[in-house]
N, C-alpha and C. Protein backbone atom coordinates (compact mmCIF):
# COMPACT_ATOMS: atom_id res chain seq x y z
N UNK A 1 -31.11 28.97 -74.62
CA UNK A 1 -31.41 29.99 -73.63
C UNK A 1 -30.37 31.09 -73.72
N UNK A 2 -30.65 32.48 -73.65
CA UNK A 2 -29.71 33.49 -73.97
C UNK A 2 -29.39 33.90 -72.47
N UNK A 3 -27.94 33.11 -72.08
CA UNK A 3 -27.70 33.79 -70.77
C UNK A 3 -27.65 35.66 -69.94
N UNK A 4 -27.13 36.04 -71.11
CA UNK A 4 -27.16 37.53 -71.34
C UNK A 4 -28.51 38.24 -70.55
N UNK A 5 -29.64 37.71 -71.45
CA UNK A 5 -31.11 37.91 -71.26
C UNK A 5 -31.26 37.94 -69.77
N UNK A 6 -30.56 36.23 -69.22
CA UNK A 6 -31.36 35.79 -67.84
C UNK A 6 -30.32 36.88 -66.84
N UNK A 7 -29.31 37.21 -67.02
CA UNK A 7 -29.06 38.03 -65.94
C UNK A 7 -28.89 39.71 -65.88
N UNK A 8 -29.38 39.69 -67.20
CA UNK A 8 -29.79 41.11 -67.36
C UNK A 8 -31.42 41.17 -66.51
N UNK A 9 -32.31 39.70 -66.27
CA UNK A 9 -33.36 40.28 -66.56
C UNK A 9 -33.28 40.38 -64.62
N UNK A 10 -32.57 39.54 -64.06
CA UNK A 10 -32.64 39.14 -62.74
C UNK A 10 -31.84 40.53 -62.08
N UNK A 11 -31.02 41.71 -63.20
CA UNK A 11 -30.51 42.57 -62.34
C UNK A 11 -31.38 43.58 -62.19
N UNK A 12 -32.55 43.69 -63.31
CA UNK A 12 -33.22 44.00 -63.19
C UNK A 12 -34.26 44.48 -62.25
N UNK A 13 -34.75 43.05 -62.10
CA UNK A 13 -35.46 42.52 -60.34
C UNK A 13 -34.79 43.33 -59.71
N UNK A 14 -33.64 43.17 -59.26
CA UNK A 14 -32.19 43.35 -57.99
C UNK A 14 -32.37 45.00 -57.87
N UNK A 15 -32.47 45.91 -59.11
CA UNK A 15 -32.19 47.17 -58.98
C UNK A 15 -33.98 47.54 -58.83
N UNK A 16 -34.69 46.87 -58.75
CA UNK A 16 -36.18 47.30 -58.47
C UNK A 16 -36.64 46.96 -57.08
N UNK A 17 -35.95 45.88 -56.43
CA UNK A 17 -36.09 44.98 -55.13
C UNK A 17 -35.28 45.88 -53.55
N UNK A 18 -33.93 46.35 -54.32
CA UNK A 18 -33.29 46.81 -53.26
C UNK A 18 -34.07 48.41 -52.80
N UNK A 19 -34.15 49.22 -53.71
CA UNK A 19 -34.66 50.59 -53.07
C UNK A 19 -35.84 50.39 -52.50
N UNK A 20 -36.59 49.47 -52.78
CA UNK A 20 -38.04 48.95 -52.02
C UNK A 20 -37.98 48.64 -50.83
N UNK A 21 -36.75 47.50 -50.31
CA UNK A 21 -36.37 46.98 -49.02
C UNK A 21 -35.56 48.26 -48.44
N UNK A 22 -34.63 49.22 -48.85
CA UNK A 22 -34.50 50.24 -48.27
C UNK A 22 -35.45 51.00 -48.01
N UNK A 23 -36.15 51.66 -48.65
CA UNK A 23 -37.49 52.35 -48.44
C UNK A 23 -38.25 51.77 -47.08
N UNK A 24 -38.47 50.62 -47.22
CA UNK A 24 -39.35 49.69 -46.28
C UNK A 24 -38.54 49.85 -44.67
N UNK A 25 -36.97 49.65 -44.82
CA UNK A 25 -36.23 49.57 -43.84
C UNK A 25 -36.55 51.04 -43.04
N UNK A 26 -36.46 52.23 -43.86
CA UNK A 26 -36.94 53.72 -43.49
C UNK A 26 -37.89 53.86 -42.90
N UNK A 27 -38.75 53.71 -43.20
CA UNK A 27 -40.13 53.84 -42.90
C UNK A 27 -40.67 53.01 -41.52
N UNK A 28 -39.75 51.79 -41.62
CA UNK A 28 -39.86 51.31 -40.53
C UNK A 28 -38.94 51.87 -39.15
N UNK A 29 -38.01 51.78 -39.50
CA UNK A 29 -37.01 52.63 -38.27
C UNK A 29 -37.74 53.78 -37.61
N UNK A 30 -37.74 55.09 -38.67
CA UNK A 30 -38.89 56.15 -38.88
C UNK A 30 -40.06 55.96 -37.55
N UNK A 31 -40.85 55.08 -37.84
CA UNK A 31 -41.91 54.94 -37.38
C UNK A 31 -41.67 54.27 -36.05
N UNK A 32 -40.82 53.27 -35.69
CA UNK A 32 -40.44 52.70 -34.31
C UNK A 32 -39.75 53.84 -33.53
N UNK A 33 -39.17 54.78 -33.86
CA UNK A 33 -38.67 55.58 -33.55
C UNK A 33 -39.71 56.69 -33.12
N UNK A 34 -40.69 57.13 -33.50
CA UNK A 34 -41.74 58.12 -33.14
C UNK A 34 -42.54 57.53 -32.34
N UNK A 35 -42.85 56.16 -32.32
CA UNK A 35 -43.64 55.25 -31.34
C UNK A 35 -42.97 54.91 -29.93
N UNK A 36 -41.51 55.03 -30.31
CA UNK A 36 -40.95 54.77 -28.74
C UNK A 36 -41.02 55.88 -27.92
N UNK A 37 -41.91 57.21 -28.39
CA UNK A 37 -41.40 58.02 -27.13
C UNK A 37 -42.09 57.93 -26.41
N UNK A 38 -42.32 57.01 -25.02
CA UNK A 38 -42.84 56.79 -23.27
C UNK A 38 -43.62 57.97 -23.02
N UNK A 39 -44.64 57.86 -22.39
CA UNK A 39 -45.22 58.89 -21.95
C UNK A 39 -44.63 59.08 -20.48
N UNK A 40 -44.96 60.47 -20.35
CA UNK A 40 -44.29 60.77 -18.67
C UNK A 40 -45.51 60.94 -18.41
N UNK A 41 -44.91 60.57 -16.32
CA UNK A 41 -46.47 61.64 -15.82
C UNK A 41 -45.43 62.43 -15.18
N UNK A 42 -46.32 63.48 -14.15
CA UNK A 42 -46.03 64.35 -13.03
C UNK A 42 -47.48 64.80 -12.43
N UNK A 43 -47.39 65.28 -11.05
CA UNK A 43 -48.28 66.04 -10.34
C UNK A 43 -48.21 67.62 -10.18
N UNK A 44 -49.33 67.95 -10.42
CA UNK A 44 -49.71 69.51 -9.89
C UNK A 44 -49.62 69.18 -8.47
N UNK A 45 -49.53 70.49 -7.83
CA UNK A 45 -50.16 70.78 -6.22
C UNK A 45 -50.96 71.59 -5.77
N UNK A 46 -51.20 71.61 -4.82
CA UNK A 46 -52.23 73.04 -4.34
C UNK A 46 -51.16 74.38 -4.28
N UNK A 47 -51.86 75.51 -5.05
CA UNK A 47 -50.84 76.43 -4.83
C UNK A 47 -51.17 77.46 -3.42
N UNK A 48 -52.21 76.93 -3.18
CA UNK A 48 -52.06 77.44 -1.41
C UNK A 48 -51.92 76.63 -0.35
N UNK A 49 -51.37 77.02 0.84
CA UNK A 49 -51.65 76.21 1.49
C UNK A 49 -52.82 76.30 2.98
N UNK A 50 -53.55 77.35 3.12
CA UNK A 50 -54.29 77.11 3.37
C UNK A 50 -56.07 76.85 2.92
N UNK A 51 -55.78 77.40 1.13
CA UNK A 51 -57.20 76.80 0.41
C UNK A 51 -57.02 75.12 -0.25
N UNK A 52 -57.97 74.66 -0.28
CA UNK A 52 -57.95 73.39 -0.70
C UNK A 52 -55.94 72.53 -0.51
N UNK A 53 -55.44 72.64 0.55
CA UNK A 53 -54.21 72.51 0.58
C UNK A 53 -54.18 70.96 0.41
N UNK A 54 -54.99 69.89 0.03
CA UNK A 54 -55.32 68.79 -0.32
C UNK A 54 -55.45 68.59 -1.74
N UNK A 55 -55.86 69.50 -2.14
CA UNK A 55 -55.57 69.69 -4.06
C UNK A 55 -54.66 69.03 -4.78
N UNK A 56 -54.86 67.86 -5.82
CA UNK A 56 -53.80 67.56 -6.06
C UNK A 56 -54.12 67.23 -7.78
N UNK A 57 -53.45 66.96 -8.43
CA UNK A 57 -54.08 66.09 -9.84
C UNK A 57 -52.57 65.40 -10.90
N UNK A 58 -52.95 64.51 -11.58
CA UNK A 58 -51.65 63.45 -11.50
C UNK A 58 -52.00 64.17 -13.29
N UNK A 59 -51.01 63.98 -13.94
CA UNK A 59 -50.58 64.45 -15.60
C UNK A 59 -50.12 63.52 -16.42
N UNK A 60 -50.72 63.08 -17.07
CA UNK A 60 -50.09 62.25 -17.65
C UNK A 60 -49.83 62.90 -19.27
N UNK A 61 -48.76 63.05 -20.03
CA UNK A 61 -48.74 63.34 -21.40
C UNK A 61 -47.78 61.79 -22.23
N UNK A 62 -48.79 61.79 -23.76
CA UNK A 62 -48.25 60.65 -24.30
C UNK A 62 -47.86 61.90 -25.62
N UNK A 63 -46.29 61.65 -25.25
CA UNK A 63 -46.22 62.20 -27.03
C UNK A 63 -46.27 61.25 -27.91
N UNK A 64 -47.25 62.04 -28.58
CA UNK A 64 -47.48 61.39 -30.32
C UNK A 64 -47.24 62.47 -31.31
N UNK A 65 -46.63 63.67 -31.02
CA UNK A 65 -46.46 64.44 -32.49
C UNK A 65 -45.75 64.12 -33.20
N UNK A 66 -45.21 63.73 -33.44
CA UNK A 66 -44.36 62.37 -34.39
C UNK A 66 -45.18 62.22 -35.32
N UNK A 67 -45.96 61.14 -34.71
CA UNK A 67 -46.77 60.57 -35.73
C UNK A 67 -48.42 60.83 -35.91
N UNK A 68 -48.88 61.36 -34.63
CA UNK A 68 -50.40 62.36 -34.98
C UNK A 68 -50.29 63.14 -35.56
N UNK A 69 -49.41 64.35 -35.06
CA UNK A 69 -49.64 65.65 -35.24
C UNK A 69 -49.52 66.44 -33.63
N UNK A 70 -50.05 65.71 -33.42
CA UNK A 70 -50.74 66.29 -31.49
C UNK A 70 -50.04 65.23 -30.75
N UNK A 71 -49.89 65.81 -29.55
CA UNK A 71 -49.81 64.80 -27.71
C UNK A 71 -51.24 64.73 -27.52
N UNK A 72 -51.05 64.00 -26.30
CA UNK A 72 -52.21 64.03 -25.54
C UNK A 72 -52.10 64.57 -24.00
N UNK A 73 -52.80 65.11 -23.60
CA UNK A 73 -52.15 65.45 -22.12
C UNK A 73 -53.55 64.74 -21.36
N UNK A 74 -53.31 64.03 -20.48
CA UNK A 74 -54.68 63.53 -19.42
C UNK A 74 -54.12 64.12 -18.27
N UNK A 75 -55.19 64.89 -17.52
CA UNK A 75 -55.35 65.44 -16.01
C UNK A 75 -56.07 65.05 -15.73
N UNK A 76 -56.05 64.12 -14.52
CA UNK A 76 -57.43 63.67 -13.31
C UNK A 76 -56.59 64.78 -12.14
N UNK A 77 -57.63 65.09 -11.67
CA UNK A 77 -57.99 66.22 -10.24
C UNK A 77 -58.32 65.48 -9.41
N UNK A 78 -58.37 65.62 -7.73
CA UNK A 78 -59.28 65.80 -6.65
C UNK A 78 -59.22 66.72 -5.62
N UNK A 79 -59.69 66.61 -4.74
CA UNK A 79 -59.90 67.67 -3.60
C UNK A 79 -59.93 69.23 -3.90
N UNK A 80 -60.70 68.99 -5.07
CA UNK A 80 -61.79 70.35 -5.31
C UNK A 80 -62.67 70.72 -5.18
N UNK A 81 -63.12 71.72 -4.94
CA UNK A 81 -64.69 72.30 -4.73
C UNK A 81 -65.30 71.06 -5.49
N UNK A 82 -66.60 71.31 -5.22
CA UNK A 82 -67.33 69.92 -5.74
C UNK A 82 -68.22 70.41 -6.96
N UNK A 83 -68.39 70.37 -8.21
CA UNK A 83 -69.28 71.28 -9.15
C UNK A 83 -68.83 72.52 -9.44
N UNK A 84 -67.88 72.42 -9.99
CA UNK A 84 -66.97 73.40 -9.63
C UNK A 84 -65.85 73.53 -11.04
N UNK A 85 -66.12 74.90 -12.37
CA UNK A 85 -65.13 74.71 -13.51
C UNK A 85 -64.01 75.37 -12.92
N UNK A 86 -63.19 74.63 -13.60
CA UNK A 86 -61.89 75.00 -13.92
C UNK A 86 -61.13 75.52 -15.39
N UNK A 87 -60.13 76.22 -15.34
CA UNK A 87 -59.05 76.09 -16.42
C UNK A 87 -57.80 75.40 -16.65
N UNK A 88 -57.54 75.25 -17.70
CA UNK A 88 -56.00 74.44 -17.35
C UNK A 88 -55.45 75.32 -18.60
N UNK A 89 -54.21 75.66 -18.46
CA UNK A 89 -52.69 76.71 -19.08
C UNK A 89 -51.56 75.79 -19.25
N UNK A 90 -51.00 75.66 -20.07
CA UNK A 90 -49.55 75.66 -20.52
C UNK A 90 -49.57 76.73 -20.14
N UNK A 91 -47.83 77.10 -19.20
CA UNK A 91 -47.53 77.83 -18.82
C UNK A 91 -45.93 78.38 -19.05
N UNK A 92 -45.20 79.36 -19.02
CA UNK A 92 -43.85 79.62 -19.23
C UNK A 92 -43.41 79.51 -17.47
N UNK A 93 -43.96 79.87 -16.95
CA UNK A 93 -43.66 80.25 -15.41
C UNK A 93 -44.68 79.17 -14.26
N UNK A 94 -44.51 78.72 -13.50
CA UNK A 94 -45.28 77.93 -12.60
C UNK A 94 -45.97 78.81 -11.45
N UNK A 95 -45.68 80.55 -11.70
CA UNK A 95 -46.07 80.83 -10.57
C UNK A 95 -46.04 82.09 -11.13
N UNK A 96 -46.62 82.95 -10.56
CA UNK A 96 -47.02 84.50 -10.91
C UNK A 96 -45.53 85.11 -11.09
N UNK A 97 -45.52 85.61 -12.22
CA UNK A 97 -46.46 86.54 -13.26
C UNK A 97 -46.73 85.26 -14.44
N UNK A 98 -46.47 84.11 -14.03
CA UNK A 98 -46.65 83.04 -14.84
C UNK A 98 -46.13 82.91 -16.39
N UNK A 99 -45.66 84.61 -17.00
CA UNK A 99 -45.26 84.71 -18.39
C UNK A 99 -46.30 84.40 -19.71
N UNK A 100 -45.48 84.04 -20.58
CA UNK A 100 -46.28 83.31 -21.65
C UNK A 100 -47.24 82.07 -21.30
N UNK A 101 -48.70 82.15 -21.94
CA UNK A 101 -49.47 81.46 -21.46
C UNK A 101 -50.44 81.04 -22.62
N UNK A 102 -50.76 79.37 -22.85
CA UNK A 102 -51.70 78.94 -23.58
C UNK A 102 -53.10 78.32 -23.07
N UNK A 103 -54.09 78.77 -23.40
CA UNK A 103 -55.50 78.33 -22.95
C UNK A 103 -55.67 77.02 -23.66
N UNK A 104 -55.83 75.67 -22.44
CA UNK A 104 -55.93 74.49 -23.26
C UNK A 104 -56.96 73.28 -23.24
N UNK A 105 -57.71 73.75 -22.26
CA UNK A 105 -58.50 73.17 -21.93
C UNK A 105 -59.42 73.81 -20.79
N UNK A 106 -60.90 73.01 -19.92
CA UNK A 106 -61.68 73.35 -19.07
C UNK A 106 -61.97 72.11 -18.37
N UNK A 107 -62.61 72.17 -17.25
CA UNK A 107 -62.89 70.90 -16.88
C UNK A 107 -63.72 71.66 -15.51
N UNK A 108 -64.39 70.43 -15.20
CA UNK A 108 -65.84 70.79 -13.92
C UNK A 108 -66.09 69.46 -13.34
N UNK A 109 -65.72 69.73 -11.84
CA UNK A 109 -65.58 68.54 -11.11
C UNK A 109 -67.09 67.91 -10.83
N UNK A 110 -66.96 66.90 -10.26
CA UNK A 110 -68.26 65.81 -9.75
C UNK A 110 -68.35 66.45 -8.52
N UNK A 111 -69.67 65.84 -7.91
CA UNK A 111 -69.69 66.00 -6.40
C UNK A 111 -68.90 65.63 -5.12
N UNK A 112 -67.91 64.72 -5.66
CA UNK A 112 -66.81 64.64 -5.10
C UNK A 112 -65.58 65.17 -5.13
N UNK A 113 -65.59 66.48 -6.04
CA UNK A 113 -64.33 67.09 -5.87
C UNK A 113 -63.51 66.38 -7.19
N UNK A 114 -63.97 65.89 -7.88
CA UNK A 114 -62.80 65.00 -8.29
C UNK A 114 -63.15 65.09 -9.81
N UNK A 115 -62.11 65.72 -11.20
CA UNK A 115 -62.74 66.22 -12.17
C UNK A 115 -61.51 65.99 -12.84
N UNK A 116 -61.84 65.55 -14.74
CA UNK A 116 -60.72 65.32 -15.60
C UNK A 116 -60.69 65.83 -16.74
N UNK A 117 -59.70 65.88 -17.66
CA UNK A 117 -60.10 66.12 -18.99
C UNK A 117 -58.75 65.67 -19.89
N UNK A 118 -59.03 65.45 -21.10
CA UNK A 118 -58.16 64.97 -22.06
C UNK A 118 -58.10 66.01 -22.97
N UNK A 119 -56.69 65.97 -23.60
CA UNK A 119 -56.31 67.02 -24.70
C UNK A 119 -55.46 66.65 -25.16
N UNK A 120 -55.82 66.92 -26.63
CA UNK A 120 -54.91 66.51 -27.77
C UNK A 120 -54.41 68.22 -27.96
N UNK A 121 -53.12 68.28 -27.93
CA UNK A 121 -52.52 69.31 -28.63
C UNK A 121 -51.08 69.25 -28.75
N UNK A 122 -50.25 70.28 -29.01
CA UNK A 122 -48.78 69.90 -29.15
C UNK A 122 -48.59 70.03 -28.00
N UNK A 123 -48.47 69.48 -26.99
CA UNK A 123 -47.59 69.34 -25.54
C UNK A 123 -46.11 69.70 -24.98
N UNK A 124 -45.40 68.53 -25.40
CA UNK A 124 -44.70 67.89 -25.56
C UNK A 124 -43.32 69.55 -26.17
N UNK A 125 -43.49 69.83 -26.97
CA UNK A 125 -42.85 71.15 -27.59
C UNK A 125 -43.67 72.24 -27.79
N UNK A 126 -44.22 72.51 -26.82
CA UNK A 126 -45.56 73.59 -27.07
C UNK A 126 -44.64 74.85 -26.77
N UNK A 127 -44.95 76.45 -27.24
CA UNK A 127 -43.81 77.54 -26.87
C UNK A 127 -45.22 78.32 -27.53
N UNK A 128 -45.00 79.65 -27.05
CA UNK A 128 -45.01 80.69 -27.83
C UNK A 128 -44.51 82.00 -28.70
N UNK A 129 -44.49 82.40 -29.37
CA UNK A 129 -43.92 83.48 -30.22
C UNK A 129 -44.11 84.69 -30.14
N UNK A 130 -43.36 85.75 -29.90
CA UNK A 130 -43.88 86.94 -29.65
C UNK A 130 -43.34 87.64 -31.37
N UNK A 131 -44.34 87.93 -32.24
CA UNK A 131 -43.78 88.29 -33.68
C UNK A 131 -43.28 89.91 -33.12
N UNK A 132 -43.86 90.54 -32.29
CA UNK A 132 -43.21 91.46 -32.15
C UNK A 132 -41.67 91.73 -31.48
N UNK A 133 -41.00 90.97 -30.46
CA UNK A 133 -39.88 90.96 -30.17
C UNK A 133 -39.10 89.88 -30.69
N UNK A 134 -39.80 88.79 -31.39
CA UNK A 134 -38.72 87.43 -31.94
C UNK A 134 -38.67 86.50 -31.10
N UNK A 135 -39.02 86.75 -29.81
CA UNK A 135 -38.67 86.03 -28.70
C UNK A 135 -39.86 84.97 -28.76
N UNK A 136 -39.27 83.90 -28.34
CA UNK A 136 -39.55 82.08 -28.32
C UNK A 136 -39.94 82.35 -26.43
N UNK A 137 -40.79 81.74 -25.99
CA UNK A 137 -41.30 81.18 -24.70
C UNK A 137 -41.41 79.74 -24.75
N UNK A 138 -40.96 79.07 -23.96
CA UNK A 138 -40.78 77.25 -23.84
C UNK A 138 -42.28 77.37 -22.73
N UNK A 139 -43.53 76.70 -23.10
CA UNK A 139 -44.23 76.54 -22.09
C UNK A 139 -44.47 75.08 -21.55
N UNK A 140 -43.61 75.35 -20.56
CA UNK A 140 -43.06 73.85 -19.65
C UNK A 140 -44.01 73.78 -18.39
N UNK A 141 -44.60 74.23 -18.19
CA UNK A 141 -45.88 74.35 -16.97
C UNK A 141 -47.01 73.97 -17.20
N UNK A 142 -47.95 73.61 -16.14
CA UNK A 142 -49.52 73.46 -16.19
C UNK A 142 -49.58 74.09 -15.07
N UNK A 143 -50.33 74.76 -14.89
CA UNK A 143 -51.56 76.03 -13.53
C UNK A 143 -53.07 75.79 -14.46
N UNK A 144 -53.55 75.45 -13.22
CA UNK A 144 -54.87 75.36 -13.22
C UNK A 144 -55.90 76.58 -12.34
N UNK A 145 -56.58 77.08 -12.96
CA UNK A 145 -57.11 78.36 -11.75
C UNK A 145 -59.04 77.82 -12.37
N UNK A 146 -59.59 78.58 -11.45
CA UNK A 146 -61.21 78.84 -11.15
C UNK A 146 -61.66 79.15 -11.95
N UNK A 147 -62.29 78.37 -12.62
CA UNK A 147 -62.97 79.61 -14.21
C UNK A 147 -63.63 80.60 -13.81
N UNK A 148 -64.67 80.78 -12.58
CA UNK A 148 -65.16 82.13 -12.40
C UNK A 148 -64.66 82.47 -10.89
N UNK A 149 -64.61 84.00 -11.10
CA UNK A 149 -64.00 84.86 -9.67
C UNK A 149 -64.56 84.84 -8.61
N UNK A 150 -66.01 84.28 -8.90
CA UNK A 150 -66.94 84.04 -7.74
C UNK A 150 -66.68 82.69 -7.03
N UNK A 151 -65.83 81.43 -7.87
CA UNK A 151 -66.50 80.26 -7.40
C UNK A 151 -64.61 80.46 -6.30
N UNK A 152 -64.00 81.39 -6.19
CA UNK A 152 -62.77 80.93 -5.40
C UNK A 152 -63.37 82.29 -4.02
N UNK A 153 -64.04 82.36 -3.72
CA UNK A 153 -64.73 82.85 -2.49
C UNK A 153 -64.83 81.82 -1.43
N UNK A 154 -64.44 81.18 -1.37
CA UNK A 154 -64.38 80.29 -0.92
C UNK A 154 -62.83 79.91 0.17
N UNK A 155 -62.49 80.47 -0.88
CA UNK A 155 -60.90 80.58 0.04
C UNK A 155 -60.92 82.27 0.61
N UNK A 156 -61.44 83.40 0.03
CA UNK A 156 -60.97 84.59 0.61
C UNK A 156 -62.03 85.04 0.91
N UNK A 157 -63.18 84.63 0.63
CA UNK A 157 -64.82 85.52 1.42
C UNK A 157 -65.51 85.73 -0.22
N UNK A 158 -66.61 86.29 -0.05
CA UNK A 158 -67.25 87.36 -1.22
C UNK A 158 -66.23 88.48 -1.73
N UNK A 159 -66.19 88.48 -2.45
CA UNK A 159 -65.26 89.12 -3.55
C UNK A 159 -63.82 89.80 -3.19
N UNK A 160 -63.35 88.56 -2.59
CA UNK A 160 -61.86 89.13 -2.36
C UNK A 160 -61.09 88.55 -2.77
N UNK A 161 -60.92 87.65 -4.01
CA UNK A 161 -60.39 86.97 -4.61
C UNK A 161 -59.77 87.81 -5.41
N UNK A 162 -58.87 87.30 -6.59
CA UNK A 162 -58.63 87.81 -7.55
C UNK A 162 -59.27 87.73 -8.81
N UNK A 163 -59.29 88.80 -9.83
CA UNK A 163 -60.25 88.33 -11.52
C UNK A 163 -58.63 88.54 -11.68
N UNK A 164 -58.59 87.44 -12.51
CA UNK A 164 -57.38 86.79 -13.36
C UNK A 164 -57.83 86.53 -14.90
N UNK A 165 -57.44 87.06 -15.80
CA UNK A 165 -57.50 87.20 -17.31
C UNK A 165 -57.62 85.44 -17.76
N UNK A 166 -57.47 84.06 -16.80
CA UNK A 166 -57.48 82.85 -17.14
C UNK A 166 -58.53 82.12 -17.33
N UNK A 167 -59.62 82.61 -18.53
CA UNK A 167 -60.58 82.13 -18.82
C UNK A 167 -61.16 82.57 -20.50
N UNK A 168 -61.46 81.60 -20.86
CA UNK A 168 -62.35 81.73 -22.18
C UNK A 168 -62.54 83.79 -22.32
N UNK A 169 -63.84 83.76 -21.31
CA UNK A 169 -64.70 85.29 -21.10
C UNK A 169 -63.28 86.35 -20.66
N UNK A 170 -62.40 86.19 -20.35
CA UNK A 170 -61.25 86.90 -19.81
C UNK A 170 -61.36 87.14 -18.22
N UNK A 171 -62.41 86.64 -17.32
CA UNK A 171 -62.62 86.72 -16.16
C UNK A 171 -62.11 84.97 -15.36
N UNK A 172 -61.84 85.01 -14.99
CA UNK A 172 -61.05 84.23 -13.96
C UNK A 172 -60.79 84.01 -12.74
N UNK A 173 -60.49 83.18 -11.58
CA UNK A 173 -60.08 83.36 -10.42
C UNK A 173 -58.71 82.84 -9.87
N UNK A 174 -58.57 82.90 -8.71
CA UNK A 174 -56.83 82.50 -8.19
C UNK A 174 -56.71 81.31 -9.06
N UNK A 175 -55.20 80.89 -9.09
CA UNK A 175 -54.94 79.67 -9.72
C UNK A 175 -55.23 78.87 -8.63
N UNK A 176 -55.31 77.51 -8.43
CA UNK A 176 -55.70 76.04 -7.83
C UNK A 176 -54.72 75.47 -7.43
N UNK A 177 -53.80 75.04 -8.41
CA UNK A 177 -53.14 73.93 -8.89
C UNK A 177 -51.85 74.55 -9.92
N UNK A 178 -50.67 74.10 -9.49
CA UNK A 178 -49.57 74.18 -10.37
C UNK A 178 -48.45 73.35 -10.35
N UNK A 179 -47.92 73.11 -11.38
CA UNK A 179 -46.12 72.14 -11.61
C UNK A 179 -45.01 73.32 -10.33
N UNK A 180 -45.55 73.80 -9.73
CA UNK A 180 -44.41 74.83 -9.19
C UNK A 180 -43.84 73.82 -8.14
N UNK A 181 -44.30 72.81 -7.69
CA UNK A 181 -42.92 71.37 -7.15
C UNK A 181 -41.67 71.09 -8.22
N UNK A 182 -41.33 71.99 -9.34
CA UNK A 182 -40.51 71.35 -10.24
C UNK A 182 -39.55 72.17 -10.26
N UNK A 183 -39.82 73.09 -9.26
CA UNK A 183 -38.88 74.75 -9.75
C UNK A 183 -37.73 74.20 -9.01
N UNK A 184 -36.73 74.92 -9.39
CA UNK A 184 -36.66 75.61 -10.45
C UNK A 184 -36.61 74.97 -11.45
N UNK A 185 -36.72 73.94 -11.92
CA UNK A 185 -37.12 73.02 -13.06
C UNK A 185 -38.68 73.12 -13.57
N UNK A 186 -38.74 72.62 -14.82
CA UNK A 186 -40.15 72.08 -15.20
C UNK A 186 -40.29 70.67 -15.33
N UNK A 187 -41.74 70.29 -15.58
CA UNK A 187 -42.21 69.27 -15.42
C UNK A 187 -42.04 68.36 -17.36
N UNK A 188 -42.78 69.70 -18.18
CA UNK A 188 -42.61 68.92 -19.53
C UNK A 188 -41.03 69.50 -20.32
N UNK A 189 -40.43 69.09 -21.07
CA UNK A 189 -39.14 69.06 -21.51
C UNK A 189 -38.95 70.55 -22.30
């Protein structure tokens, strides 16, 4: 037997075995590490207090951009108009002039007032860019407003509401619902 052979052939193995179990060790850390991040919740509120001043809806976001690509953000609502769309914003500001703003979803309650929706997007580190000044916006907020200007008559009469640019069509009504319980803090990081 040519000893030479046998532990040349076994260092062999050794230098093919170890970067594999390192590799493996990476990938694993890596990955426990993007999986541990906890989802938070928080609540919106009513941003009036004498329309729907019962308004409330609970937030839940799971970051996964790690390892999706996307979060998820879940909003359940209640004590809303009943049949009734909405919008939901990432927001820079929790409260007028609200700032930088992302359109992220819609949602339209049941007959009970009570309406949800799920979204996958970047959450979690969501911002916007202004290429014209350089300037970065952190959008750490959710405001929720009326998708149409007609359906928030309700709080101010026939057409004394506001049209607010917070909709798909660019027509909109008062906001609903906002993180503005966090101020001067925000709700997402």
């Amino acid at each position: 037997m040519n000893i030479g052979r046998e532990i040349s052939n076994r260092y062999m193995g050794y230098t093919r075995a170890v970067p594999m179990l390192i590799l493996s060790g990476l990938a694993f850390t890596a990955t426990a590490h993007a999986e541990s991040a906890e989802p938070f919740r928080f609540d919106l509120v009513a941003t009036s207090t004498t329309c729907f001043a019962n308004a409330s809806a609970k937030v839940t976001v799971l970051p996964k951009e790690e390892v999706r690509g996307v979060d998820t953000l879940d909003l359940k609502a209640e004590g809303l108009p009943p049949h009734t769309s909405f919008t939901v914003f990432l927001t820079e500001l929790a409260e007028i002039p609200f700032g930088a703003s992302e359109y992220i979803a819609e949602f339209t309650t049941n007959a009970a007032g009570r309406g949800s929706v799920r979204v996958d997007a970047v959450i979690d580190e969501a911002f916007a860019f202004d290429g014209n000044t350089k300037v970065r916006k952190e959008l750490n907020h959710v405001v929720v407003w009326f998708a149409d200007p007609k359906d928030d008559d309700v709080c101010f009469g026939p057409g004394g509401g506001p049209t607010t640019p917070f909709d798909g069509d660019g027509e909109a009504g008062a906001t609903v619902l906002s993180s503005k319980n966090f101020l001067p803090n925000a709700p997402l990081p």
